[in-house]
C-alpha atoms as a PDB file:
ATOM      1  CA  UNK A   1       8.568 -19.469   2.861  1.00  0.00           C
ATOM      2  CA  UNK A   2       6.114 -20.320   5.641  1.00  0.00           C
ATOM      3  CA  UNK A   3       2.303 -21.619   4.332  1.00  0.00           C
ATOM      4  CA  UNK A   4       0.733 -18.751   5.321  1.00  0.00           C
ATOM      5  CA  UNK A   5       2.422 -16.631   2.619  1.00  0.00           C
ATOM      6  CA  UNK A   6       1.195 -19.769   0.255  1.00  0.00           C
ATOM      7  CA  UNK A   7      -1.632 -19.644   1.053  1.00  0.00           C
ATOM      8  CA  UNK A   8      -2.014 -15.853   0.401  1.00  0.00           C
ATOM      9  CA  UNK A   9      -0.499 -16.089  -3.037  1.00  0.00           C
ATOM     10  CA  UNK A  10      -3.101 -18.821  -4.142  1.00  0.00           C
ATOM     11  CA  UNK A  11      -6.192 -16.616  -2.746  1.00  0.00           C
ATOM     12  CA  UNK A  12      -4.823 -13.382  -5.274  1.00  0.00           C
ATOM     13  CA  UNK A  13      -4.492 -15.958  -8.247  1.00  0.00           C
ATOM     14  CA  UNK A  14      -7.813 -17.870  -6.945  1.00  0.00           C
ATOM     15  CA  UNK A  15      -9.592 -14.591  -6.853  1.00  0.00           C
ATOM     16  CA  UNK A  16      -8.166 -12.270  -9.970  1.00  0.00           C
ATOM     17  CA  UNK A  17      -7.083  -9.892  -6.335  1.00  0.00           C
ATOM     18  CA  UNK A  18      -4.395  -7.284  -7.546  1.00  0.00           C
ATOM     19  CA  UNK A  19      -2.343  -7.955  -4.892  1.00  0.00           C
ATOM     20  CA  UNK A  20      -1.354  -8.008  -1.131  1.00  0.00           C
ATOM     21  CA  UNK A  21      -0.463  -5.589   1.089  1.00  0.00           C
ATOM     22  CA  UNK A  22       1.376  -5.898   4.107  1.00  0.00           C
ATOM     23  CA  UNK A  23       0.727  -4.143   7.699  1.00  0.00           C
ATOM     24  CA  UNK A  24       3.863  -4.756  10.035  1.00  0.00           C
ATOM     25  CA  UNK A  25       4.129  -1.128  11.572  1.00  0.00           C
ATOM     26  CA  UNK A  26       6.757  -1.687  14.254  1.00  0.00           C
ATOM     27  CA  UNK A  27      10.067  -3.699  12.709  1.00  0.00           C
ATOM     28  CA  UNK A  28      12.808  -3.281  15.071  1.00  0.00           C
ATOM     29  CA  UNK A  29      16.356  -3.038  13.267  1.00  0.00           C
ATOM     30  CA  UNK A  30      17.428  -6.230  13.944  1.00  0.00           C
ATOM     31  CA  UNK A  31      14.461  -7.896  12.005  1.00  0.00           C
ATOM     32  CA  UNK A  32      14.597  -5.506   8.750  1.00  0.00           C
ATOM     33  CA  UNK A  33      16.753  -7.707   6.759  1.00  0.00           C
ATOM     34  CA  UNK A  34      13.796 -10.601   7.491  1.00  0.00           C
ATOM     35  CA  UNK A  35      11.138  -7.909   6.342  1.00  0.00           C
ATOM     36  CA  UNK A  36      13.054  -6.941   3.053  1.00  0.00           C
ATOM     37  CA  UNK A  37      13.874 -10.692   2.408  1.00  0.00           C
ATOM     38  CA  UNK A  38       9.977 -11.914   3.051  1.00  0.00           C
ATOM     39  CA  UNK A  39       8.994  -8.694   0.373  1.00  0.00           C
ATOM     40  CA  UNK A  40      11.364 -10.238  -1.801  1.00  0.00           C
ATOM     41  CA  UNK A  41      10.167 -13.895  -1.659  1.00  0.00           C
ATOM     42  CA  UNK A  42       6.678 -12.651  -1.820  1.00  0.00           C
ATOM     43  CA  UNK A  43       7.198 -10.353  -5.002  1.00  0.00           C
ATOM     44  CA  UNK A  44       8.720 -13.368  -6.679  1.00  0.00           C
ATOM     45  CA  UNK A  45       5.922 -15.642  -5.661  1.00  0.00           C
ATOM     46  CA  UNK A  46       2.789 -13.236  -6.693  1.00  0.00           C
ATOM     47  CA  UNK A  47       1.493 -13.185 -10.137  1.00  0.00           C
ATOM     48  CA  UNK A  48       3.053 -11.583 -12.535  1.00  0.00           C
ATOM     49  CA  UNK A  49       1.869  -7.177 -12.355  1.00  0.00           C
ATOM     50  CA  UNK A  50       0.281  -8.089  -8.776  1.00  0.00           C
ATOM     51  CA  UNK A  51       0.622  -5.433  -6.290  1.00  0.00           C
ATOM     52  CA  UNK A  52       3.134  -5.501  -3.135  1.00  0.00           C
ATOM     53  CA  UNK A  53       2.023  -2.655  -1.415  1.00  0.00           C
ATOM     54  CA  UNK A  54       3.108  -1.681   2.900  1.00  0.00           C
ATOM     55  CA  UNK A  55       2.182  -0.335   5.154  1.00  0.00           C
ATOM     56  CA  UNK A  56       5.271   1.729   6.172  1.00  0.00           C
ATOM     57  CA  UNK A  57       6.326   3.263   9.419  1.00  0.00           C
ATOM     58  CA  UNK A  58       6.455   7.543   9.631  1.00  0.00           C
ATOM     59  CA  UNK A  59       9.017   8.898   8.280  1.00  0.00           C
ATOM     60  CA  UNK A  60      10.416  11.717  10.364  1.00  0.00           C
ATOM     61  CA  UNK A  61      14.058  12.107  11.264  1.00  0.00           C
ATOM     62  CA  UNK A  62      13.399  14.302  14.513  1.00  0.00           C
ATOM     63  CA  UNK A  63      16.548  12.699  16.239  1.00  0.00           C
ATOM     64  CA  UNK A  64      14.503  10.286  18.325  1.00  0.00           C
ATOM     65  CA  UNK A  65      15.381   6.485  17.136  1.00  0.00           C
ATOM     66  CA  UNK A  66      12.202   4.304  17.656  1.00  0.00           C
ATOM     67  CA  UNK A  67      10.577   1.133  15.848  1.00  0.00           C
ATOM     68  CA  UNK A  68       7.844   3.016  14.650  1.00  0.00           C
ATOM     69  CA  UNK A  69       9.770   5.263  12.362  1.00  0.00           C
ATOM     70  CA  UNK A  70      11.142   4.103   9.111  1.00  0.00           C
ATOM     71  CA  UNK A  71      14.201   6.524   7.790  1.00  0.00           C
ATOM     72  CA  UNK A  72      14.397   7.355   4.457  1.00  0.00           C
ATOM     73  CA  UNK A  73      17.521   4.718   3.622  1.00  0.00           C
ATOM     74  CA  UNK A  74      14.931   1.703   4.770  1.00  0.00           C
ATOM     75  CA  UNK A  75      12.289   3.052   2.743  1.00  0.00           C
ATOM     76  CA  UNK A  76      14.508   2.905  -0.082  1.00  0.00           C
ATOM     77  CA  UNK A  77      15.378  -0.668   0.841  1.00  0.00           C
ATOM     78  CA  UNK A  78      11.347  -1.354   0.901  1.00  0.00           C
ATOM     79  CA  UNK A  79      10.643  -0.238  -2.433  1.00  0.00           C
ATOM     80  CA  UNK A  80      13.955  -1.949  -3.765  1.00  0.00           C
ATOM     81  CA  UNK A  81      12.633  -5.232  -1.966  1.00  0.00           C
ATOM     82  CA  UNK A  82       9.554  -5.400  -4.338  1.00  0.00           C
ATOM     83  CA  UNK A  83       7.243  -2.818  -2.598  1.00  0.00           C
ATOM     84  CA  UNK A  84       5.673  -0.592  -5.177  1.00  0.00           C
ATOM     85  CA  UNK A  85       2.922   1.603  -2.686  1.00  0.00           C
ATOM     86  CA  UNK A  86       3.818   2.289   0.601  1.00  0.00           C
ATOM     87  CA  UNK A  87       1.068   4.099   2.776  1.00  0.00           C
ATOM     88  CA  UNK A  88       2.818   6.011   5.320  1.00  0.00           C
ATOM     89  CA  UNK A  89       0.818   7.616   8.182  1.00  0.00           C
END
């Protein structure tokens, strides 16, 4: 885990903050397994009942394939990975 992530953890413990939340809109498919892992680290590294919350990408399946939507299988992946809000647009 990079120090920025660190660095983050110790500010929510420094500061009593319930938790982080994450804005990466656009994750193209071939970096998803890097996003679920780096939800993963960080839900293991946050104080215990601290809140992982995303920013998620829309969820429409209208047939178009772009890195702005998230489909319903990666959302499931998300919230598996540690995520417990996701704020979808």
């Amino acid at each position: 885990m990079s120090d920025k992530p660190v660095h983050l953890v110790k500010l929510v413990k420094e500061f009593n903050i319930d938790g982080i939340h994450v804005d990466i809109e656009a994750i193209p498919d071939e970096l998803k397994g890097e996003y679920l892992n780096m939800l993963e680290e960080w839900k293991v590294v946050l104080p215990e009942n601290s809140i992982l919350s995303v920013y998620g990408g829309s969820i429409i399946d209208d047939g178009v394939k772009n890195i702005w939507g998230w489909e319903e299988s990666f959302l499931s992946e998300v919230f598996k990975s540690g995520a417990e809000v996701v704020s979808i647009p």
